[in-house]
Protein backbone atom coordinates (compact mmCIF):
# COMPACT_ATOMS: atom_id res chain seq x y z
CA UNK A 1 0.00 0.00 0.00
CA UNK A 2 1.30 3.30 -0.23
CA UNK A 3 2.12 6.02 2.15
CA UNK A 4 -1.10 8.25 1.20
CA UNK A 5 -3.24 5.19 2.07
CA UNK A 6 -4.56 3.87 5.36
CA UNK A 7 -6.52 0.89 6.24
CA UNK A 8 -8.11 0.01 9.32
CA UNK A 9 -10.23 -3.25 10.03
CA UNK A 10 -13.03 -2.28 12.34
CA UNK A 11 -14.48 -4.96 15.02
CA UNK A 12 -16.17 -4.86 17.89
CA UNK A 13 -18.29 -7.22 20.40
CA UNK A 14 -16.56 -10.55 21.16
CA UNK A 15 -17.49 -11.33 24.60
CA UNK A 16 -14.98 -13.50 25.32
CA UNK A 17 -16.04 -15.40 28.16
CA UNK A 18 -19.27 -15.89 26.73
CA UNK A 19 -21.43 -19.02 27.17
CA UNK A 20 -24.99 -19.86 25.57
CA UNK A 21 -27.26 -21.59 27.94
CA UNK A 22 -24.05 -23.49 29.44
CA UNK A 23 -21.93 -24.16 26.62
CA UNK A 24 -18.47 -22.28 26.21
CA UNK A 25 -17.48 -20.45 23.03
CA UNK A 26 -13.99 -20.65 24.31
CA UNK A 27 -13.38 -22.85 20.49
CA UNK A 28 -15.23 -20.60 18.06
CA UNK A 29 -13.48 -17.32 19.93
CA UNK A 30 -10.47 -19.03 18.98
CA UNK A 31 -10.77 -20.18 15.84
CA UNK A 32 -12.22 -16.43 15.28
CA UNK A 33 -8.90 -14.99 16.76
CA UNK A 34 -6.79 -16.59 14.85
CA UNK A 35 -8.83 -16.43 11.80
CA UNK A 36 -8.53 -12.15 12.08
CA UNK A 37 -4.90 -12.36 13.05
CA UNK A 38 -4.30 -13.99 9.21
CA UNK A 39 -6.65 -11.45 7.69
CA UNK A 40 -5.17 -8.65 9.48
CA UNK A 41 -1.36 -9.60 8.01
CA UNK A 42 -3.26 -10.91 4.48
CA UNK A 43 -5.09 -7.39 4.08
CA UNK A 44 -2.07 -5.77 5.16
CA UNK A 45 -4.30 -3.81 7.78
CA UNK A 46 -2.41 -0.56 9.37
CA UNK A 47 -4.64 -0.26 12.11
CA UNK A 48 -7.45 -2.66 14.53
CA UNK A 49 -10.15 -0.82 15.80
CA UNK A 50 -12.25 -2.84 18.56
CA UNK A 51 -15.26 -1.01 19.44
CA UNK A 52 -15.84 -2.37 22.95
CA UNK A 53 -17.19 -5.07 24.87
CA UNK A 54 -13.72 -7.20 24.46
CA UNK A 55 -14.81 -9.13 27.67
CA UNK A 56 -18.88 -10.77 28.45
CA UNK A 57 -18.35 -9.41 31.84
CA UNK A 58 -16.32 -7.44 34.34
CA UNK A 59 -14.63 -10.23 35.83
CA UNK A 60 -13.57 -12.32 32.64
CA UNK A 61 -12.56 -15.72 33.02
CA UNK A 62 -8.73 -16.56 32.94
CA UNK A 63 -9.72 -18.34 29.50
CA UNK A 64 -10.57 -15.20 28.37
CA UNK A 65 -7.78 -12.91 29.73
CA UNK A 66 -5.37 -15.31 28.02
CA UNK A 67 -6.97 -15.02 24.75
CA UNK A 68 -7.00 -11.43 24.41
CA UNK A 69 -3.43 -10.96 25.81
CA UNK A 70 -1.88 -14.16 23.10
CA UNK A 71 -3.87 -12.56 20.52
CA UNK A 72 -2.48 -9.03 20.82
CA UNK A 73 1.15 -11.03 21.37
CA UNK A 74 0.62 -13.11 18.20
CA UNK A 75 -0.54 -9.68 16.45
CA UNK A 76 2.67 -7.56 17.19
CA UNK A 77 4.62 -10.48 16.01
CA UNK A 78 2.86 -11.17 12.75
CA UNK A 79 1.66 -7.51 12.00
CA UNK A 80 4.65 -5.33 13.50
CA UNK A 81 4.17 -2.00 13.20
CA UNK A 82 0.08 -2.26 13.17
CA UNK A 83 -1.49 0.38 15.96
CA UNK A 84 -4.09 -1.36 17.89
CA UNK A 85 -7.03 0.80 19.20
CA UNK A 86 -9.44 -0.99 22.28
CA UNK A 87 -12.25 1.12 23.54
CA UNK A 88 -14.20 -0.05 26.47
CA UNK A 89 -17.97 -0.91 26.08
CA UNK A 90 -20.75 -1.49 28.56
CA UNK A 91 -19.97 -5.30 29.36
CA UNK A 92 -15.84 -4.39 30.41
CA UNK A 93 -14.58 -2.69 33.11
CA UNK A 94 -12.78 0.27 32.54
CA UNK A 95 -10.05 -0.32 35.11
CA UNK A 96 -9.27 -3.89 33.82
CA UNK A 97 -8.48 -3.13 30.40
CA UNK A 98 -6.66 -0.13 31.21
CA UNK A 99 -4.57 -1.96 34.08
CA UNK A 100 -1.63 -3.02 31.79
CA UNK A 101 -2.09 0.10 29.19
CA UNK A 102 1.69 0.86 29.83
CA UNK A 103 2.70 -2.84 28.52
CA UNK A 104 0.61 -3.03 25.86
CA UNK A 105 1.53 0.61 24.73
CA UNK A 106 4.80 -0.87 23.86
CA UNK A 107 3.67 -3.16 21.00
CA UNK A 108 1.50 -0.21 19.70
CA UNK A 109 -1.50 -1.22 21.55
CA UNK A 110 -4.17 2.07 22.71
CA UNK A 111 -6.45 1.43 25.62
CA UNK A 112 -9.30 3.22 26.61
CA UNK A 113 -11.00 1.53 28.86
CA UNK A 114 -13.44 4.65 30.27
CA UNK A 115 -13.27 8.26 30.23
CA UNK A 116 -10.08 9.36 31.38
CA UNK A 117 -9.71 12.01 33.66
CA UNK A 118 -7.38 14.68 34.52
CA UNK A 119 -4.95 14.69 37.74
CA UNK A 120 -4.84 18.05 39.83
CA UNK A 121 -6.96 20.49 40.61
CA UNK A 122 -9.43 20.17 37.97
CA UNK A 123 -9.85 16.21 38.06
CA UNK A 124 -12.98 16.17 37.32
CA UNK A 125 -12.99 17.43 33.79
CA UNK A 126 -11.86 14.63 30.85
CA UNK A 127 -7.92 14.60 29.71
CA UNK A 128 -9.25 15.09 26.18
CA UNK A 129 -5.51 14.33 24.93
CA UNK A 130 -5.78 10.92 26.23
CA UNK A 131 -8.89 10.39 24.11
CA UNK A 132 -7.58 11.38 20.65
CA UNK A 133 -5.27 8.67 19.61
CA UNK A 134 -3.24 8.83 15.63
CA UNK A 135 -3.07 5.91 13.84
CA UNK A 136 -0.27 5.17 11.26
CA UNK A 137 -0.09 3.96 7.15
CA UNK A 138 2.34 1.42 6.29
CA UNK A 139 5.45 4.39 6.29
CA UNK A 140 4.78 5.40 10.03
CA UNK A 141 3.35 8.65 8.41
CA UNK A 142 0.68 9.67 10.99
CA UNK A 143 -2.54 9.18 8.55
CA UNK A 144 -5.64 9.52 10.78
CA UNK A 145 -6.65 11.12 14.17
CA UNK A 146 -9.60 9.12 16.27
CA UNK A 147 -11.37 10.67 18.88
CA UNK A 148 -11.50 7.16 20.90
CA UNK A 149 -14.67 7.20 22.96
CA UNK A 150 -15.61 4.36 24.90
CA UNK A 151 -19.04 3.28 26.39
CA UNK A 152 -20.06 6.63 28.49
CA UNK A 153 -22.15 6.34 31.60
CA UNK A 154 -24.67 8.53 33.03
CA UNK A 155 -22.08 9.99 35.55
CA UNK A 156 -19.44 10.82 32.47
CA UNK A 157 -21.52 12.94 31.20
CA UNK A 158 -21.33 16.87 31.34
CA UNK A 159 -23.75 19.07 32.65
CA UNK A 160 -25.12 20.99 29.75
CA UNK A 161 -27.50 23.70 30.04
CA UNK A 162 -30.36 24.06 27.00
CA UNK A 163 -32.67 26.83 26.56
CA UNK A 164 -35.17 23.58 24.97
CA UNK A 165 -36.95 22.32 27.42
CA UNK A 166 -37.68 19.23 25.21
CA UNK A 167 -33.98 18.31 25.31
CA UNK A 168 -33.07 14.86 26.75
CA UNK A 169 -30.40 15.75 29.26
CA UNK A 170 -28.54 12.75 28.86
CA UNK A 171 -28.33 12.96 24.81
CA UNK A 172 -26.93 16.44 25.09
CA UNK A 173 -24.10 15.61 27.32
CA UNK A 174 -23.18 12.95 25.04
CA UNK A 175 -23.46 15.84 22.08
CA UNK A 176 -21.53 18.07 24.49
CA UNK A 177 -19.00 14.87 24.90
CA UNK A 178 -18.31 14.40 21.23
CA UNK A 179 -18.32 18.00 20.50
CA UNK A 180 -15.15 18.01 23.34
CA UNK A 181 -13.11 15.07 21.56
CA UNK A 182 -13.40 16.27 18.40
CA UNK A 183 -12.42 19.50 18.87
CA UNK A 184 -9.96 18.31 20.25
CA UNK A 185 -9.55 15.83 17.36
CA UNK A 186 -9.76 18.62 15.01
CA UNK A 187 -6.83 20.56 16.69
CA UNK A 188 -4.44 17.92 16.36
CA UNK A 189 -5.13 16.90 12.74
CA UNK A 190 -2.97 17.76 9.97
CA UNK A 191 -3.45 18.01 6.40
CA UNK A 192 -4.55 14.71 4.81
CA UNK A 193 -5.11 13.31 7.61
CA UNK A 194 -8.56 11.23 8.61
CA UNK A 195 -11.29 12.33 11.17
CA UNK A 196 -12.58 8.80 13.06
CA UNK A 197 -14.15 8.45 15.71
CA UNK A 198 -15.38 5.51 17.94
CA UNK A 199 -18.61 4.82 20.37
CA UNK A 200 -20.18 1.95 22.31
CA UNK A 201 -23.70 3.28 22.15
CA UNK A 202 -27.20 2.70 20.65
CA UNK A 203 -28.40 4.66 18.08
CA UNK A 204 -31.78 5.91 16.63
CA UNK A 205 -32.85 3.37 14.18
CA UNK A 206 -30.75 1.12 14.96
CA UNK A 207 -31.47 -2.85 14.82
CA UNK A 208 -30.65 -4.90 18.10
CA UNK A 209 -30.33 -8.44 18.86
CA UNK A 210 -33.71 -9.84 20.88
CA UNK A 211 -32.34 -11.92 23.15
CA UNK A 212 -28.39 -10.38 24.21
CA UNK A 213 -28.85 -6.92 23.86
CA UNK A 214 -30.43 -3.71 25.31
CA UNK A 215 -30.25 -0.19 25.21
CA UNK A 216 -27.83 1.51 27.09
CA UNK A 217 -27.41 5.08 28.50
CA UNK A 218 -29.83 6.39 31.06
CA UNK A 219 -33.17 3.90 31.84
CA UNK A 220 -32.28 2.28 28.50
CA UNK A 221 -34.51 4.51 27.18
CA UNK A 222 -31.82 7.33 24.97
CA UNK A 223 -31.34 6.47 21.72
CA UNK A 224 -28.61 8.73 20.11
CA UNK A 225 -29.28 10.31 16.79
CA UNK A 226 -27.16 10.27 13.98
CA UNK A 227 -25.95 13.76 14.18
CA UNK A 228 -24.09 14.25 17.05
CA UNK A 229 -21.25 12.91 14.60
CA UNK A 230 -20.27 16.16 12.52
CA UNK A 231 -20.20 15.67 8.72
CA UNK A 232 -16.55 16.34 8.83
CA UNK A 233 -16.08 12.32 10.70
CA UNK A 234 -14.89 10.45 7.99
CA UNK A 235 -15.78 7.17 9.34
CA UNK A 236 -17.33 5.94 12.77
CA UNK A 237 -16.74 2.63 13.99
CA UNK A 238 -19.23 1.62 16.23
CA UNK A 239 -19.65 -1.09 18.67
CA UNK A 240 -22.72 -2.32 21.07
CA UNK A 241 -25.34 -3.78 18.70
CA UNK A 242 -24.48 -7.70 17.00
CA UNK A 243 -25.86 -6.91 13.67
CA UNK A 244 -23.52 -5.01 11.24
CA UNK A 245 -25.26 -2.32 9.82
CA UNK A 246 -25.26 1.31 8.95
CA UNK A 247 -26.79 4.02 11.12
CA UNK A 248 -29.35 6.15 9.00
CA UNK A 249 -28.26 6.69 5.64
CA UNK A 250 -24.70 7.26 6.17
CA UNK A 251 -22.81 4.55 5.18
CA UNK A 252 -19.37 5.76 6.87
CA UNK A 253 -21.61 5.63 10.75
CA UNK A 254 -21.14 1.58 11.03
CA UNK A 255 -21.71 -0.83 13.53
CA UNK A 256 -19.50 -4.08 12.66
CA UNK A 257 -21.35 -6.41 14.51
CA UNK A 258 -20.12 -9.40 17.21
CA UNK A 259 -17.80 -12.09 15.40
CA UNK A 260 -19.84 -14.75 16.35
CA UNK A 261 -23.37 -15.03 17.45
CA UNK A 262 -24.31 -14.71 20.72
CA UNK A 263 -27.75 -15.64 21.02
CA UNK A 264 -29.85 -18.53 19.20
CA UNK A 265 -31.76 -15.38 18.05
CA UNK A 266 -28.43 -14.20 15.48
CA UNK A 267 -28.91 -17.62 13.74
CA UNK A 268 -29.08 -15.94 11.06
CA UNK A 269 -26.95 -12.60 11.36
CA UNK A 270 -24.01 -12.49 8.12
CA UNK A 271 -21.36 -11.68 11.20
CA UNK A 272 -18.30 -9.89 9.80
CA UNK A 273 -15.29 -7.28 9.96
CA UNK A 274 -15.30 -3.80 8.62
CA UNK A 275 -12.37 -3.02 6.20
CA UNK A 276 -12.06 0.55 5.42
CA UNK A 277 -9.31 2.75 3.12
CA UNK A 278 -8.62 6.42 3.52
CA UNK A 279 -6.86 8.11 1.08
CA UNK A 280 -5.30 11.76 1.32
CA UNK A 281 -7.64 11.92 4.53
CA UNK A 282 -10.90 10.91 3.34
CA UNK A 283 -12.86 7.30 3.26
CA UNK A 284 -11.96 5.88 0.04
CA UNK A 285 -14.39 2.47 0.32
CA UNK A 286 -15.24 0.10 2.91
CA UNK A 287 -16.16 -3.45 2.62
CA UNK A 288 -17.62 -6.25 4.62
CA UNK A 289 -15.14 -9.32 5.40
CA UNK A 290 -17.52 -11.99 6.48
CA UNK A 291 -16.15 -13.91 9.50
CA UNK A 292 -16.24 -17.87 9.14
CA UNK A 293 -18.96 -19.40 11.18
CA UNK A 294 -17.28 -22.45 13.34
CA UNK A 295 -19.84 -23.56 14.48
CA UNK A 296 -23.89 -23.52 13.12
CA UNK A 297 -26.97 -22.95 14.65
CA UNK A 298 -30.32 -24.71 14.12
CA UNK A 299 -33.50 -23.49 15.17
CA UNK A 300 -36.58 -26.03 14.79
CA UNK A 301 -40.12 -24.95 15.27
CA UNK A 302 -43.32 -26.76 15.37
CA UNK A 303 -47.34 -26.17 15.83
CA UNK A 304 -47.28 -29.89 18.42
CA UNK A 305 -44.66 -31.96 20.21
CA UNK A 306 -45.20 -34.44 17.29
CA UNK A 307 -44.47 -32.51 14.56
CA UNK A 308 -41.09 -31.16 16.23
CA UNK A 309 -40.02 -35.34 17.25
CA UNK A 310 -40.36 -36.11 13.49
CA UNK A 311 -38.27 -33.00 12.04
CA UNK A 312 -35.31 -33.95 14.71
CA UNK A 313 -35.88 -37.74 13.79
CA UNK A 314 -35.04 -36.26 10.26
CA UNK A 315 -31.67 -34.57 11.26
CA UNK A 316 -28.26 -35.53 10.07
CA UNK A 317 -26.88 -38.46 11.83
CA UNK A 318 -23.57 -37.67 14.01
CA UNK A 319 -21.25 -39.71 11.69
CA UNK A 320 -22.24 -38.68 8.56
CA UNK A 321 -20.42 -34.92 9.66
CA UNK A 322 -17.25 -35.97 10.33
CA UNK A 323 -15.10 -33.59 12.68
CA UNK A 324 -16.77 -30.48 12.33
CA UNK A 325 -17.96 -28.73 15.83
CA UNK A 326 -21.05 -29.93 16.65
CA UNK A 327 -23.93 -27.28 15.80
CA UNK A 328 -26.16 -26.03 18.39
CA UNK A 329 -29.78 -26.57 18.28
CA UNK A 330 -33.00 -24.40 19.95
CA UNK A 331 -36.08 -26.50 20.06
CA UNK A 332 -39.91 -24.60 20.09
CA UNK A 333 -43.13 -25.96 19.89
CA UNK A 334 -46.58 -25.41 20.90
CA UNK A 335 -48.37 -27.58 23.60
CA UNK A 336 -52.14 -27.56 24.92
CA UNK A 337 -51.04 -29.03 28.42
CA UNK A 338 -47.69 -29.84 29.77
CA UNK A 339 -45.96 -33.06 29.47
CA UNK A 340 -43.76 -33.85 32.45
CA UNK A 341 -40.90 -35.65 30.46
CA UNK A 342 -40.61 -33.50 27.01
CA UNK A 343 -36.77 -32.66 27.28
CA UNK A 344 -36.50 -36.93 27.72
CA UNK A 345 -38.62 -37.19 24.76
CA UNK A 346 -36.51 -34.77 22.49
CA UNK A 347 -33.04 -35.67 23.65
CA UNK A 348 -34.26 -40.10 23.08
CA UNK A 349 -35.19 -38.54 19.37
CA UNK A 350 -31.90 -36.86 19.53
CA UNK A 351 -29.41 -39.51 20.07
CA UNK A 352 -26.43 -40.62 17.58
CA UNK A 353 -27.61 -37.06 16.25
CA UNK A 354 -24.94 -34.45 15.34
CA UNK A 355 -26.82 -31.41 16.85
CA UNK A 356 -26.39 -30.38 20.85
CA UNK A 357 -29.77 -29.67 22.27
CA UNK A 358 -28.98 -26.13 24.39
CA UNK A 359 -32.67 -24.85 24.82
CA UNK A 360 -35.98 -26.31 24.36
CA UNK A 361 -39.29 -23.17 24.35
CA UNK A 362 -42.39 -23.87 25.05
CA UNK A 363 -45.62 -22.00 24.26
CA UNK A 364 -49.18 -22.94 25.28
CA UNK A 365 -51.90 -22.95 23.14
CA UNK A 366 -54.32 -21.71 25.80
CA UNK A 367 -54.16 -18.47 27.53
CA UNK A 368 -52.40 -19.00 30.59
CA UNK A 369 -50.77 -15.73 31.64
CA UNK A 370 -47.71 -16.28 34.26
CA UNK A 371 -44.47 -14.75 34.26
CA UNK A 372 -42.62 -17.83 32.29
CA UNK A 373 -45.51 -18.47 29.56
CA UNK A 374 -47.16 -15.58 28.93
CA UNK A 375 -46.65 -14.05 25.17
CA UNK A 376 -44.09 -16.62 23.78
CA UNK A 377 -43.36 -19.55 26.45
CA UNK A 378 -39.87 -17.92 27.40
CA UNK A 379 -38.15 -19.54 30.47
CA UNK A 380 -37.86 -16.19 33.26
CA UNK A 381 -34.28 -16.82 32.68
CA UNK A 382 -34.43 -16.22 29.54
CA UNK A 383 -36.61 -13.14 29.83
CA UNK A 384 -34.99 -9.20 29.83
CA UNK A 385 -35.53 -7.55 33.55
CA UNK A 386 -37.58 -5.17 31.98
CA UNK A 387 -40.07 -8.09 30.45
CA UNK A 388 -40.41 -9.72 33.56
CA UNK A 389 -41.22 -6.39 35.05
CA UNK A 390 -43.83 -5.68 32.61
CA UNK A 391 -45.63 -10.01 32.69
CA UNK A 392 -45.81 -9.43 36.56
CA UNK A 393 -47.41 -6.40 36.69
CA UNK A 394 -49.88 -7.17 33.84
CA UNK A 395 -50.24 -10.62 35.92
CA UNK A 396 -51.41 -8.58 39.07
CA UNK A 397 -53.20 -5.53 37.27
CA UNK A 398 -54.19 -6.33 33.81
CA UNK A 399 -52.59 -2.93 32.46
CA UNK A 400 -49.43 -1.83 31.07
CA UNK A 401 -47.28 -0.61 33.60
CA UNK A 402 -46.63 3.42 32.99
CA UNK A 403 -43.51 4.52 32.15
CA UNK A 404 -42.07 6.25 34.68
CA UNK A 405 -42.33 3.19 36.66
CA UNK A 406 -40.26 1.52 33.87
CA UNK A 407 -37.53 4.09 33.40
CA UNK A 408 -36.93 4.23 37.23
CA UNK A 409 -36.42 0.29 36.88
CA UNK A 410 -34.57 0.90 34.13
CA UNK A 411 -32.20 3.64 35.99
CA UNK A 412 -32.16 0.61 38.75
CA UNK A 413 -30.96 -1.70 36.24
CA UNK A 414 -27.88 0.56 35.06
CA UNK A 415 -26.98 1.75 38.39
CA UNK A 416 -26.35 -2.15 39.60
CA UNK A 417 -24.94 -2.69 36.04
CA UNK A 418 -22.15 0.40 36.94
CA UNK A 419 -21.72 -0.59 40.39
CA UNK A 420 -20.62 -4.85 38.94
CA UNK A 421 -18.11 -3.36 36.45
CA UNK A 422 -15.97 -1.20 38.54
């Protein structure tokens, strides 16, 4: 490539440490790591972006610590000279990925776990020069400036005063936010150079995943529009939601999606990487790199317990796959009355069968309205706080809860959330 042209490869969402209903992903994060490590060095990629939520939780397992560490190890071997940009996103805490930022910034390795702020006097206000990060071509020419901003809570925000009463609080002080990091962006860039910028956010429009996902910011409720990225961004890599897509009708506002899926509900997500070339400091083209799928997911549906035992009875047999990781399977049927033993029935239908039962749903056909069956026969575990919220107190006063009481759960929900990742 040469010196006038940059190209970054924009990811975002692993989870490592991630398990669906019980069974590790330990193998397909693998197989994905190593997989991007050889497209990195065969794309000749100057620059990883990974748009937050690295970890599944706040506390990753060691399995997962020692993937991300011999990933960036094997990456600064293979790819010397790449820069490496990691924001933080809601599921990571800050202070663990920024713990060994003084190691990794010695194989070329950015971390910004949280908002970072300033020693002194004024320590409350954000060291805006830790947030703007350049990131190299294939000459060590500096070739884009990123305003790298990670997931921001509630209390990161700053207080901004609006004459509109209308104005959502929260939403301006992430405009007011943005507006700070890429002014200060904008003061460091030179000519030719790239505008990015980075978020771990949800935004208006936007499409998210039913079963691993919610909306984030204050009471889940604050869905960010479009704009609060200037026309003068060149390209926004985005991170939070598991389906790739754009954000309104700008094509350089991207989310790149999670790697792999993480719920039986992104059976059918086309999970990739974001490529993206700048040349003489604007976006040239960007392309989709579609990430190989290790290992599959089935979903099987059926009106009656019958219909379902005679699709499975029709599944390939174990030995007719040969070595390839077994797929996972989600079972859901319909059902006029229990039946005590239906997992026994399913898994006897199931055996020498090259599929892994993980979860079996159940729907009744009558109208029995408890917490577990009501609407669509979810187990409570598998239900979102806010549904289970909602089922009881339609259970106890056939209404829809109003929304205030929601958003104060919802506030609830995010101040517990904040309190397990620091």
């Amino acid at each position: 490539m040469g010196t006038s042209v940059l190209r970054i490869l924009h990811t975002a969402d692993w989870h490592l440490g991630h398990s669906l209903h019980g069974h590790s992903r330990v193998h397909e994060h693998e197989k994905f790591l190593t997989w991007l490590c050889e497209t990195i060095v065969a794309e000749k990629v100057d620059a990883l972006i990974i748009a937050g939520d690295i970890f599944d939780g706040a506390n990753p397992p060691t399995a997962a610590l020692s993937m991300y560490y011999e990933f960036l190890a094997r990456l600064s071997r293979e790819a010397p000279g790449i820069d490496v940009l990691v924001i933080g996103g809601n599921h990571d805490s800050a202070s663990r990925l920024n713990a060994p930022e003084a190691l990794l910034s010695a194989i070329g390795v950015h971390v910004v776990g949280g908002l970072v702020r300033r020693s002194g006097d004024d320590a409350h206000a954000v060291d805006l020069q830790k947030l703007v990060v350049p990131l190299t071509d294939a000459s060590g020419k500096v070739a884009a400036i990123v305003a790298a901003v990670p997931f921001m809570r509630p209390a990161d925000l700053p207080a901004v005063k609006t004459l509109d009463e209308k104005a959502d609080p929260l939403i301006e002080g992430v405009r007011e936010a943005y507006s700070q990091v890429l002014e200060e962006a904008r003061s460091r860039r030179g000519a030719g150079q790239a505008l990015i910028a980075t978020g771990h956010c949800y935004m208006v429009g936007s499409q998210i995943s039913e079963m691993s996902e919610r909306r984030v910011l204050g009471g889940n409720q604050h869905a960010l529009p479009v704009e609060i990225f200037s026309e003068d961004v060149d390209y926004v890599a985005l991170g939070h939601l598991h389906k790739a897509q754009r954000v309104g009708r700008r094509e350089n506002v991207r989310y790149s999606g999670s790697p792999i899926p993480l719920s039986m509900s992104e059976a059918s997500y086309k999970h990739q990487v974001v490529i993206a070339d700048f040349e003489k400091g604007s976006l040239k083209k960007w392309r989709a790199v579609a990430v190989p799928r290790t290992t599959d997911l089935i979903r099987v549906q059926g009106e009656s317990l019958e219909e379902v035992l005679v699709t499975l009875a029709g599944l390939d047999d174990a030995h007719l796959i040969g070595d390839l990781a077994r797929p996972y399977l989600e079972v859901s049927l319909v059902l006029a009355s229990p039946v005590s033993n239906l997992r026994e029935q399913i898994e006897a239908v199931l055996a020498g069968k090259r599929p892994s039962l993980v979860k079996v749903s159940v729907a009744y056909s009558g109208d029995r309205k408890t917490l577990s069956d009501a609407h669509s026969g979810q187990k409570l575990a598998d239900l979102l706080p806010r549904d289970v919220l909602r089922r009881r107190y339609l259970r106890d006063f056939a209404d829809e809860p109003p929304e205030e009481l929601l958003e104060a759960f919802e506030e609830l929900l995010d101040e517990v959330a904040q309190a397990e990742s620091r």
